[in-house]
PDB file of N, CA and C in Angstrom:
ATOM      1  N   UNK A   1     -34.386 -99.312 -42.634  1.00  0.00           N
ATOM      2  CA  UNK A   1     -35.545 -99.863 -43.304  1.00  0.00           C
ATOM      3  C   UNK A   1     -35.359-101.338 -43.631  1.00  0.00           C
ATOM      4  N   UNK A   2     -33.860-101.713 -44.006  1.00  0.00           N
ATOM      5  CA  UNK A   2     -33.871-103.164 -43.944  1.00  0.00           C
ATOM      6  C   UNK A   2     -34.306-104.212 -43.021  1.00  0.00           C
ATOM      7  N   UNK A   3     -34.172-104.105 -41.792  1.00  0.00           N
ATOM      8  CA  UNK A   3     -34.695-104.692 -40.810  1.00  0.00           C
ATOM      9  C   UNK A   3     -36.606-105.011 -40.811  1.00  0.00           C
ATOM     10  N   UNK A   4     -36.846-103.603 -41.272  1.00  0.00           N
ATOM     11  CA  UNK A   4     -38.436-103.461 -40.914  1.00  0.00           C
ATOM     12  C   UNK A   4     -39.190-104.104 -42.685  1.00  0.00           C
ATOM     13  N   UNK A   5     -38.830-103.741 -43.393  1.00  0.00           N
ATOM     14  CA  UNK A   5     -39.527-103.713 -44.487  1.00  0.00           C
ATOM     15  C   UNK A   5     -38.162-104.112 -45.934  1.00  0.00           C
ATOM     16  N   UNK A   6     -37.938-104.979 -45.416  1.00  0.00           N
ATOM     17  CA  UNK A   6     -36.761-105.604 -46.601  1.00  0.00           C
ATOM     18  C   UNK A   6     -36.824-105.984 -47.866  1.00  0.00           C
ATOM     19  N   UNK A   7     -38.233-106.956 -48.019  1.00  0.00           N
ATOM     20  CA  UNK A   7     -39.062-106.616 -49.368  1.00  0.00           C
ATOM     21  C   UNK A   7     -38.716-105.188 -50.214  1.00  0.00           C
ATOM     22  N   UNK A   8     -39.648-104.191 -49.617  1.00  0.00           N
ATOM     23  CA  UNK A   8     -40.173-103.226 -49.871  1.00  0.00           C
ATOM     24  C   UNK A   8     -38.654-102.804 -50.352  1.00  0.00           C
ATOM     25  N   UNK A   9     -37.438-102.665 -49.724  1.00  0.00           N
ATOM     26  CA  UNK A   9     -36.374-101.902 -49.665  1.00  0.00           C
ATOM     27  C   UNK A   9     -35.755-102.772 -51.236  1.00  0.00           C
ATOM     28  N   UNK A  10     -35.668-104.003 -50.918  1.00  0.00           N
ATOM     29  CA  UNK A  10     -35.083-104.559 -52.343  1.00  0.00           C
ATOM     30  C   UNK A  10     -35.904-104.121 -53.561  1.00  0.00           C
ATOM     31  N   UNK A  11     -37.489-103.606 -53.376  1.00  0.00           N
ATOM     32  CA  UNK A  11     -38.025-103.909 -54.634  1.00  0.00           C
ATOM     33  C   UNK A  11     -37.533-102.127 -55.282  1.00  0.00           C
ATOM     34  N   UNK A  12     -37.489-101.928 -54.201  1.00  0.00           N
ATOM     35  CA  UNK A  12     -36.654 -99.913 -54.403  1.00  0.00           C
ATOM     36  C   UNK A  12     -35.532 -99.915 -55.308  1.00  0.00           C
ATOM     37  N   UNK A  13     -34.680-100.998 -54.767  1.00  0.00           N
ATOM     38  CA  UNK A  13     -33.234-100.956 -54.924  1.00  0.00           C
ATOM     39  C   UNK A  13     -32.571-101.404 -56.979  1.00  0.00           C
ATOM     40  N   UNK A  14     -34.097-102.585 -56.650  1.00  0.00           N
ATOM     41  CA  UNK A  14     -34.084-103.121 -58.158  1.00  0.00           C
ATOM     42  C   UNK A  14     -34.733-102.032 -59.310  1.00  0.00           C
ATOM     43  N   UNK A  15     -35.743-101.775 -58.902  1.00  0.00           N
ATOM     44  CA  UNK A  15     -36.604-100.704 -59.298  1.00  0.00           C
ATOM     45  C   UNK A  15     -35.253 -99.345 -59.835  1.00  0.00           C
ATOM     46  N   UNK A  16     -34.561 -98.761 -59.089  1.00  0.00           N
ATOM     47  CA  UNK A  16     -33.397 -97.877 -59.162  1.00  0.00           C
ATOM     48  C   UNK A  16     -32.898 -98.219 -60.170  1.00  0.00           C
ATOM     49  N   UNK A  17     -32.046 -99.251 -59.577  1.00  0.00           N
ATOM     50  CA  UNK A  17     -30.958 -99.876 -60.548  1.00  0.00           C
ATOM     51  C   UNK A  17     -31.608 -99.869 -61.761  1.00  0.00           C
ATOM     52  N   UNK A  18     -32.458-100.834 -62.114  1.00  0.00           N
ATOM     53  CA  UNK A  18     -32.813-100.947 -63.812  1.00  0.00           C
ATOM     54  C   UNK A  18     -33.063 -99.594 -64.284  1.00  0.00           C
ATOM     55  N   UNK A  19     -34.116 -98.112 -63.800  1.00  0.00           N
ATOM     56  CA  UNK A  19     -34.338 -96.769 -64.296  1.00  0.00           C
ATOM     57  C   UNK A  19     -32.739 -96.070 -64.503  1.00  0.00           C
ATOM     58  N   UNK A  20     -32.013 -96.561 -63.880  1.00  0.00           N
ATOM     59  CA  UNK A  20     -30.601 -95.942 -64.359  1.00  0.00           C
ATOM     60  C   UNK A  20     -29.555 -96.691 -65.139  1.00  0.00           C
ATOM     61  N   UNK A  21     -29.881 -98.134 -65.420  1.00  0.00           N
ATOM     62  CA  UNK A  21     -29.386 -98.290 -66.579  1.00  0.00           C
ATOM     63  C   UNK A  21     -28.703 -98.072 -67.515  1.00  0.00           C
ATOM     64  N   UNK A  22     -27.573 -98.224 -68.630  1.00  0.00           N
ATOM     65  CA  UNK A  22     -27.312 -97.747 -69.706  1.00  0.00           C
ATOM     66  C   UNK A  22     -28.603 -97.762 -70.365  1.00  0.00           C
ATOM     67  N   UNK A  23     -29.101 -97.295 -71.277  1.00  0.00           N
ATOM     68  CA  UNK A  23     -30.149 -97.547 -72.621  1.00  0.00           C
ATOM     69  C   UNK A  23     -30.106 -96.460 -73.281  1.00  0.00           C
ATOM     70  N   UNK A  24     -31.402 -95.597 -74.006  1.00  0.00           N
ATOM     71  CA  UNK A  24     -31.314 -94.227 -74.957  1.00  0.00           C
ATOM     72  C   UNK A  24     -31.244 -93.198 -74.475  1.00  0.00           C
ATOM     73  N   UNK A  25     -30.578 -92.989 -72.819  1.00  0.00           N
ATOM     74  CA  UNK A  25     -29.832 -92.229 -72.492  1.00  0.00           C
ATOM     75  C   UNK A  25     -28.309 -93.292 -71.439  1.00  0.00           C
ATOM     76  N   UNK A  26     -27.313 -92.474 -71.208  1.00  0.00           N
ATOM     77  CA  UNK A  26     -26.197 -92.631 -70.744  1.00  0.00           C
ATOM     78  C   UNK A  26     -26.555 -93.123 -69.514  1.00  0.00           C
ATOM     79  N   UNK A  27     -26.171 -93.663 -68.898  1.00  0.00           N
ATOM     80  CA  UNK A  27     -25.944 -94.035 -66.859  1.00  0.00           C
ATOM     81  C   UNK A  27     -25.808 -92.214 -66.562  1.00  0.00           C
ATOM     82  N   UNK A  28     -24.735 -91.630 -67.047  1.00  0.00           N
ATOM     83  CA  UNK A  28     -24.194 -90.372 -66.591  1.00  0.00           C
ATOM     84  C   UNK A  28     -25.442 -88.976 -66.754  1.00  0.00           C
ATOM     85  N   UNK A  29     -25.927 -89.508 -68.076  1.00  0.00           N
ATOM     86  CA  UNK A  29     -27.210 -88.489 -67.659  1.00  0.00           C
ATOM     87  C   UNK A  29     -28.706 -88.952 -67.033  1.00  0.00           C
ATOM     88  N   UNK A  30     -28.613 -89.827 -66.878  1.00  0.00           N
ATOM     89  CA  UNK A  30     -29.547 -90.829 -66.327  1.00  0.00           C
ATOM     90  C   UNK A  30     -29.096 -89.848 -64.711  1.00  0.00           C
ATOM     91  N   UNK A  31     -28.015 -90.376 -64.036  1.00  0.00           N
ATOM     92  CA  UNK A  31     -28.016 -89.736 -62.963  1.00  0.00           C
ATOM     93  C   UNK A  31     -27.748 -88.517 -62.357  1.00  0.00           C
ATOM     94  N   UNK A  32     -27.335 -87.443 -63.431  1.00  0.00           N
ATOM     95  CA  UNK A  32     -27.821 -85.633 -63.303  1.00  0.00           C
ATOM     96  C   UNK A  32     -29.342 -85.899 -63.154  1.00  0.00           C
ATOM     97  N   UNK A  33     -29.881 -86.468 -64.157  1.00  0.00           N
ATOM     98  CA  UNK A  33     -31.332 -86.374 -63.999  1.00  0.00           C
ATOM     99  C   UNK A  33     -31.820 -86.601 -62.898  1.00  0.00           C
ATOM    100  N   UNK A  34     -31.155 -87.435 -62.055  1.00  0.00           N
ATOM    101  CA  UNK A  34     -31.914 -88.614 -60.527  1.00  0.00           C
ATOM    102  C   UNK A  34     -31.418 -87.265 -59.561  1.00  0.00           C
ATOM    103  N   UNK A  35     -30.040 -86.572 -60.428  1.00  0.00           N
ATOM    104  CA  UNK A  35     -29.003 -85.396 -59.640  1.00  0.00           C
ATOM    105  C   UNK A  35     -30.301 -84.343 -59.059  1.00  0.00           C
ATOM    106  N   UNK A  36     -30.690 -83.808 -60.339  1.00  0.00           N
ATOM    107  CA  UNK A  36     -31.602 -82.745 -60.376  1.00  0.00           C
ATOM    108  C   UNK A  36     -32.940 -82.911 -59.319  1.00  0.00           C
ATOM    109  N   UNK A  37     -33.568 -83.933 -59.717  1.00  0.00           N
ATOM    110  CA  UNK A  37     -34.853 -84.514 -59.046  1.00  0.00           C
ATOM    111  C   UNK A  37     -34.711 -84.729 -57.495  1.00  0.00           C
ATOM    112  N   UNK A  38     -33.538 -85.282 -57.221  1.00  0.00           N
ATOM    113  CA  UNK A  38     -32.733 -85.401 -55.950  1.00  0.00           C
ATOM    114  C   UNK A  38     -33.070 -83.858 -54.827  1.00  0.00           C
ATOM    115  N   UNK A  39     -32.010 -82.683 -55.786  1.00  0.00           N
ATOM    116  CA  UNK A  39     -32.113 -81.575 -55.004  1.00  0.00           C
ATOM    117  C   UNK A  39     -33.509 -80.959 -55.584  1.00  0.00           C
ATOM    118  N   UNK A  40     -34.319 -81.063 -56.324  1.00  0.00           N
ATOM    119  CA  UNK A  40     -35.575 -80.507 -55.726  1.00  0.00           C
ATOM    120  C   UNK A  40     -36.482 -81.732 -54.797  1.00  0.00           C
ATOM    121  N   UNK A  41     -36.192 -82.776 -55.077  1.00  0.00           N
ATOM    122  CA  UNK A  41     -37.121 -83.395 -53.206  1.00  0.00           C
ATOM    123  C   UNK A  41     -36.630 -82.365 -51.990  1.00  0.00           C
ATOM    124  N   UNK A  42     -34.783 -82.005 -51.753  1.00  0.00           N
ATOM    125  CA  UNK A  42     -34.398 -81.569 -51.174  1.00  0.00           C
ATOM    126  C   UNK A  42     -34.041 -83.324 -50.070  1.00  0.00           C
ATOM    127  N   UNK A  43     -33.437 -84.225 -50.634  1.00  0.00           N
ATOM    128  CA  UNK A  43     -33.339 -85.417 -50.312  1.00  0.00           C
ATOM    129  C   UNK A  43     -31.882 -85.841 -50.217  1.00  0.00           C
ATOM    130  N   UNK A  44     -31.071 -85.127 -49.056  1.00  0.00           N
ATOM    131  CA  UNK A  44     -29.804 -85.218 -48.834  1.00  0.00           C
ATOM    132  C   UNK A  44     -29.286 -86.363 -49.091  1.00  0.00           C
ATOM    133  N   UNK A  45     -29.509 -87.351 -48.615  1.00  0.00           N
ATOM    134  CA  UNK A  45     -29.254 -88.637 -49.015  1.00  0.00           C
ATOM    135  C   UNK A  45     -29.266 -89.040 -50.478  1.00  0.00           C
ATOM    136  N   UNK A  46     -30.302 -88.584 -51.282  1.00  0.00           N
ATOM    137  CA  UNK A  46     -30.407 -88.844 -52.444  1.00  0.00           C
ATOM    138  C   UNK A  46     -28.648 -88.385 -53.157  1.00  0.00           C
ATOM    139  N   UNK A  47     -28.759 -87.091 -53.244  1.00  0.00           N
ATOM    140  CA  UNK A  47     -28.204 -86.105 -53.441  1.00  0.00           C
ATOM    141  C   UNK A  47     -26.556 -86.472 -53.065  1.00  0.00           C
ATOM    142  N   UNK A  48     -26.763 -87.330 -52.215  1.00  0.00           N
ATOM    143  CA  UNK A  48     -25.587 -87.031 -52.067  1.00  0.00           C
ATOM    144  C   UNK A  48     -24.730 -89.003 -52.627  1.00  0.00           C
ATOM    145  N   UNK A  49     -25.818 -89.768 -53.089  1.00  0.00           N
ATOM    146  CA  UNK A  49     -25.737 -91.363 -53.647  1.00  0.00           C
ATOM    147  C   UNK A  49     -25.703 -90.498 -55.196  1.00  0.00           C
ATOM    148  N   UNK A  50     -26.500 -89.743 -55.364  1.00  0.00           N
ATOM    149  CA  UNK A  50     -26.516 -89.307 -56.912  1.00  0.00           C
ATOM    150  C   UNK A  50     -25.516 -89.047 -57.767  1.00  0.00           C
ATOM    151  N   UNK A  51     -24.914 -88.092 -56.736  1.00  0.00           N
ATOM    152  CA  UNK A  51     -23.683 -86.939 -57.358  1.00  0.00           C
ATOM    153  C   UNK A  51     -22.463 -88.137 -57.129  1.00  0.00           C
ATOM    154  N   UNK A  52     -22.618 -89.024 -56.577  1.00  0.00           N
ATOM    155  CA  UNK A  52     -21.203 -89.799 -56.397  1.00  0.00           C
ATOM    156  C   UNK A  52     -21.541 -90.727 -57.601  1.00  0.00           C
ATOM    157  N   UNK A  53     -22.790 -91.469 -57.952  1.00  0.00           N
ATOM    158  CA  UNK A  53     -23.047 -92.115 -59.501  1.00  0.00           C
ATOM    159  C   UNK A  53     -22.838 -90.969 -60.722  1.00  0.00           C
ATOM    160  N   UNK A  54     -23.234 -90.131 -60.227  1.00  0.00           N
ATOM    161  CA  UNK A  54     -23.006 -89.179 -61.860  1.00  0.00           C
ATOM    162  C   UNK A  54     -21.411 -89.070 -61.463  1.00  0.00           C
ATOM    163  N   UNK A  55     -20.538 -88.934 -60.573  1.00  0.00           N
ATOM    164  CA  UNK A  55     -19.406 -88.796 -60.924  1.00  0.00           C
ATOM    165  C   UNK A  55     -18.608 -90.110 -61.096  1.00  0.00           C
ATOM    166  N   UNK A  56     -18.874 -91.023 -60.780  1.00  0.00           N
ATOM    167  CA  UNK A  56     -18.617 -92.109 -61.273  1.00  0.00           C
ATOM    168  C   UNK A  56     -18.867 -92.367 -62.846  1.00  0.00           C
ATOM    169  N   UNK A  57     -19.588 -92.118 -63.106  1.00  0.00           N
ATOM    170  CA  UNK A  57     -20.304 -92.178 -64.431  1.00  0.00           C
ATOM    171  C   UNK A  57     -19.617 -91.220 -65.876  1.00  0.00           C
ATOM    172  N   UNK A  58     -18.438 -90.099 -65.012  1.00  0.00           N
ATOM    173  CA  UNK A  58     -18.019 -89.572 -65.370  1.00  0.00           C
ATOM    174  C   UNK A  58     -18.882 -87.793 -65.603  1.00  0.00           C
ATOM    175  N   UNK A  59     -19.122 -87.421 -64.763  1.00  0.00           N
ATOM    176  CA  UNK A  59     -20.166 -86.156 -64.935  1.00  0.00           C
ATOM    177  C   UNK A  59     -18.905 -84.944 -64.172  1.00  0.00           C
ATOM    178  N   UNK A  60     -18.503 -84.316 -65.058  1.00  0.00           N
ATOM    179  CA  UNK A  60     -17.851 -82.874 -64.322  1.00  0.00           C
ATOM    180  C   UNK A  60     -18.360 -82.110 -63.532  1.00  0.00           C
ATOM    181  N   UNK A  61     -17.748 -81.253 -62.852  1.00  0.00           N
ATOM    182  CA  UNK A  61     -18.371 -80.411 -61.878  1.00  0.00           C
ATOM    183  C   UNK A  61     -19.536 -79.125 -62.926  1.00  0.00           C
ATOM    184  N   UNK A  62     -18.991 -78.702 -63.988  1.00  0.00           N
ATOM    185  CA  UNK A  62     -19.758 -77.680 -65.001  1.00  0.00           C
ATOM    186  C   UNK A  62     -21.071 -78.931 -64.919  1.00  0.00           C
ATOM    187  N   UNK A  63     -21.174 -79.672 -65.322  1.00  0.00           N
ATOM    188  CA  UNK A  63     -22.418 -80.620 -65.903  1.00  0.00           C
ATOM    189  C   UNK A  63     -22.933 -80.943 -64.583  1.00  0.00           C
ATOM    190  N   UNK A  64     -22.399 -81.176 -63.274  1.00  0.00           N
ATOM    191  CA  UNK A  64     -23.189 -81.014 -62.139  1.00  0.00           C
ATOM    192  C   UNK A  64     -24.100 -79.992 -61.669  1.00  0.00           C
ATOM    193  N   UNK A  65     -23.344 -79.099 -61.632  1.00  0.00           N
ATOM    194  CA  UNK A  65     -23.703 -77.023 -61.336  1.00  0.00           C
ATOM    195  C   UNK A  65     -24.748 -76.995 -62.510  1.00  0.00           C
ATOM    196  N   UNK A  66     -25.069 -76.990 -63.611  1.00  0.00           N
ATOM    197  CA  UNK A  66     -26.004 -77.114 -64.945  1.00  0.00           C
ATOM    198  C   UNK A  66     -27.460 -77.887 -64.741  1.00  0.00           C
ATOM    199  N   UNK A  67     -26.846 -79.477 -63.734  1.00  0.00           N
ATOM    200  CA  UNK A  67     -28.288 -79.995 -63.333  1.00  0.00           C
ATOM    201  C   UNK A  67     -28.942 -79.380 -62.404  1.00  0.00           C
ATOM    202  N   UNK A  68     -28.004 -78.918 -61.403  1.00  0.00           N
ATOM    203  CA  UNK A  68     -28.404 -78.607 -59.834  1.00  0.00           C
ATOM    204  C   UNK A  68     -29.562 -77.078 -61.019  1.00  0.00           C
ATOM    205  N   UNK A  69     -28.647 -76.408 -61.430  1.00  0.00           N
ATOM    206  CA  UNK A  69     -29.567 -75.093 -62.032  1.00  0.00           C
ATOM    207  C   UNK A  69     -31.040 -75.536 -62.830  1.00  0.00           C
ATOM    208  N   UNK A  70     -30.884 -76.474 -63.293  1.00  0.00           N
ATOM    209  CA  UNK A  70     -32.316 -76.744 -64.017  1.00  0.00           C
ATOM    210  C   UNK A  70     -33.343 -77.425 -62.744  1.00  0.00           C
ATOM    211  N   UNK A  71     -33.165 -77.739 -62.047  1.00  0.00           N
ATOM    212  CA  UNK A  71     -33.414 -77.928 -60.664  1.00  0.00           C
ATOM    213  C   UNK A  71     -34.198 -76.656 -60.238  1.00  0.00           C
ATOM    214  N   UNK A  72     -33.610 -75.793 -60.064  1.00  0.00           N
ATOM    215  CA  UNK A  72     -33.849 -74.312 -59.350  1.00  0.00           C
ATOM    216  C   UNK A  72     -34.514 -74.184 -60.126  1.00  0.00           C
ATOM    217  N   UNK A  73     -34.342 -73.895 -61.498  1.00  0.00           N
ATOM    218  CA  UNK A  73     -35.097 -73.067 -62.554  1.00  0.00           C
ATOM    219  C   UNK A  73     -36.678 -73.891 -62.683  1.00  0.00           C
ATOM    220  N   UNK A  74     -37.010 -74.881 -62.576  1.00  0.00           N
ATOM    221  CA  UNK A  74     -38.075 -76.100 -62.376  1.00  0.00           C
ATOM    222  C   UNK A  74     -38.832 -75.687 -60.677  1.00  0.00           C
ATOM    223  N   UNK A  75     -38.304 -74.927 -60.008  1.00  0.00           N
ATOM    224  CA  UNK A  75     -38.769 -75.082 -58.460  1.00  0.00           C
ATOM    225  C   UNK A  75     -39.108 -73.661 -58.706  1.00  0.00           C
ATOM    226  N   UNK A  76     -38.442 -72.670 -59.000  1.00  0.00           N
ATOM    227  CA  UNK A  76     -38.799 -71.691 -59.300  1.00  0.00           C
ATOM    228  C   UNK A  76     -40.436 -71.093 -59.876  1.00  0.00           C
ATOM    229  N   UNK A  77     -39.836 -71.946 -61.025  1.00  0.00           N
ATOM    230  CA  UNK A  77     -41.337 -71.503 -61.886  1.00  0.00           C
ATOM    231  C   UNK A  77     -42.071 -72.592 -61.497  1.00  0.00           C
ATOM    232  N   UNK A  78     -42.492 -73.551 -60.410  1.00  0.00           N
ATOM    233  CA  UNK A  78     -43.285 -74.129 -59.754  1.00  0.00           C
ATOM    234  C   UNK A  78     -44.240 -72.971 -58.980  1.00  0.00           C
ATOM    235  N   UNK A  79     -42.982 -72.197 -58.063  1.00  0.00           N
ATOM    236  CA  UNK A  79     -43.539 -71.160 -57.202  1.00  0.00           C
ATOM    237  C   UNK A  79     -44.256 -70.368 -57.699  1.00  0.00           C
ATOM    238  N   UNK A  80     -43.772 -69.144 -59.251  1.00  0.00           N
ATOM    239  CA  UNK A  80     -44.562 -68.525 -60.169  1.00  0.00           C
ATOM    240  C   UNK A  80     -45.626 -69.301 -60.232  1.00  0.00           C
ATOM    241  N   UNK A  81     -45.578 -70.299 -61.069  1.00  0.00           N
ATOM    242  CA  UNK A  81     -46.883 -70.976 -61.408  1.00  0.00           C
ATOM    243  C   UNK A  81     -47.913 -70.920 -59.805  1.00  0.00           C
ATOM    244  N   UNK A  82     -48.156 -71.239 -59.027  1.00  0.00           N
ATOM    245  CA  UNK A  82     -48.853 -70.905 -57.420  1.00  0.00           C
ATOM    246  C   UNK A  82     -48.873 -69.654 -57.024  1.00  0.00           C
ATOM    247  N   UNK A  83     -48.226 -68.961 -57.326  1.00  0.00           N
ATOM    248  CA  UNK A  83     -48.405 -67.563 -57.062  1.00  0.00           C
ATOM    249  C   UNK A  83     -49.440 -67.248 -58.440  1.00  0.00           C
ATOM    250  N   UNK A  84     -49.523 -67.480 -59.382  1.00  0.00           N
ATOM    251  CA  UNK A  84     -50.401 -67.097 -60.149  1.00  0.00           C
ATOM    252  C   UNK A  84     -51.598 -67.207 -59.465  1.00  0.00           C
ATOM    253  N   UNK A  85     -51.377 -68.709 -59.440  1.00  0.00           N
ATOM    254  CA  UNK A  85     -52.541 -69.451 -59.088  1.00  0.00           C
ATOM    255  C   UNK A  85     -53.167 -68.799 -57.851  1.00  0.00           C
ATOM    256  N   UNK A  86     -52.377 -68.535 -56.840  1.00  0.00           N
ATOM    257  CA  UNK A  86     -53.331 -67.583 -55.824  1.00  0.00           C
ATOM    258  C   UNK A  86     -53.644 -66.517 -56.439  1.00  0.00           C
ATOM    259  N   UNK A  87     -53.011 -65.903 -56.913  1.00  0.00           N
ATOM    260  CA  UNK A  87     -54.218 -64.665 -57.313  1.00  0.00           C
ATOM    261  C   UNK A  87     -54.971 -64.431 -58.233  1.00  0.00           C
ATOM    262  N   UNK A  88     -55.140 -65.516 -58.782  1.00  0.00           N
ATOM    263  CA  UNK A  88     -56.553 -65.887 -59.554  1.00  0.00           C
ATOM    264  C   UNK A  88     -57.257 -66.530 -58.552  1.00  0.00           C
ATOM    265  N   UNK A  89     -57.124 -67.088 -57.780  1.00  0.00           N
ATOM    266  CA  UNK A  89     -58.142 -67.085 -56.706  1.00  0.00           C
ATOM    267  C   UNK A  89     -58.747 -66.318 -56.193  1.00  0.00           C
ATOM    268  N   UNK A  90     -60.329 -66.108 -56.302  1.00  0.00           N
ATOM    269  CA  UNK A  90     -61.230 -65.307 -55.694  1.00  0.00           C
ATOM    270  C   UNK A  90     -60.950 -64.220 -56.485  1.00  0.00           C
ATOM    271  N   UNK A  91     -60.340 -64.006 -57.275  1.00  0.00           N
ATOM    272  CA  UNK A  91     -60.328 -62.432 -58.307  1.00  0.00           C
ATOM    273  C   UNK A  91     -61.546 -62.569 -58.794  1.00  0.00           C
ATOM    274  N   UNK A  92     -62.291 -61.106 -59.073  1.00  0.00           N
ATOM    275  CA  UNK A  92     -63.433 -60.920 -59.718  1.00  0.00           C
ATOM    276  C   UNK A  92     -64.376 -61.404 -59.509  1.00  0.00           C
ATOM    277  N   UNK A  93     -64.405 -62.175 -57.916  1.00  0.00           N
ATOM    278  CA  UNK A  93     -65.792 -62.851 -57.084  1.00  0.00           C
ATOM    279  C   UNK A  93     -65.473 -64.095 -57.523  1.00  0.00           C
ATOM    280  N   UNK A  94     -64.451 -64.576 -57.849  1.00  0.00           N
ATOM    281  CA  UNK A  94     -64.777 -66.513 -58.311  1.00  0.00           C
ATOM    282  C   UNK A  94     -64.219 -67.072 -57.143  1.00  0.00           C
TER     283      UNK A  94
END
């Protein structure tokens, strides 16, 4: 993408950097969080820049396995939530 759209790629890069930040949360949970969000895009790349900042950042493997799960548990009840939602569709003629 550097080649094609280099702008665009720096304004990403700055954009990143400052949302992960130290401030009123840690760098380290700053990036479980980017961790989590990462594996539900399902964004290997992400996922795999993430987990090397949260371990840099100092994040254990327990506090890794914990984000990755709130992850699941968030994708999960995405699915519930749509499965509702279809079958309230068209129930009772609507």
């Amino acid at each position: 993408m550097s080649g094609h759209a280099p702008d665009a790629l720096k304004a990403l890069q700055t954009f990143s950097g400052a949302a992960t930040q130290e401030g009123a949360l840690s760098t380290k949970t700053k990036e479980l969080i980017a961790l989590a969000v990462s594996v539900k895009a399902q964004c290997p790349y992400c996922i795999d820049i993430h987990t090397s900042n949260a371990r840099r950042a100092g994040a254990t493997d327990p506090e890794i396995t914990e984000a990755v799960v709130v992850a699941a548990a968030i994708g999960a009840g995405a699915v519930m939530t749509h499965g509702t939602h279809a079958l309230l569709t068209g129930a009772n003629g609507s």
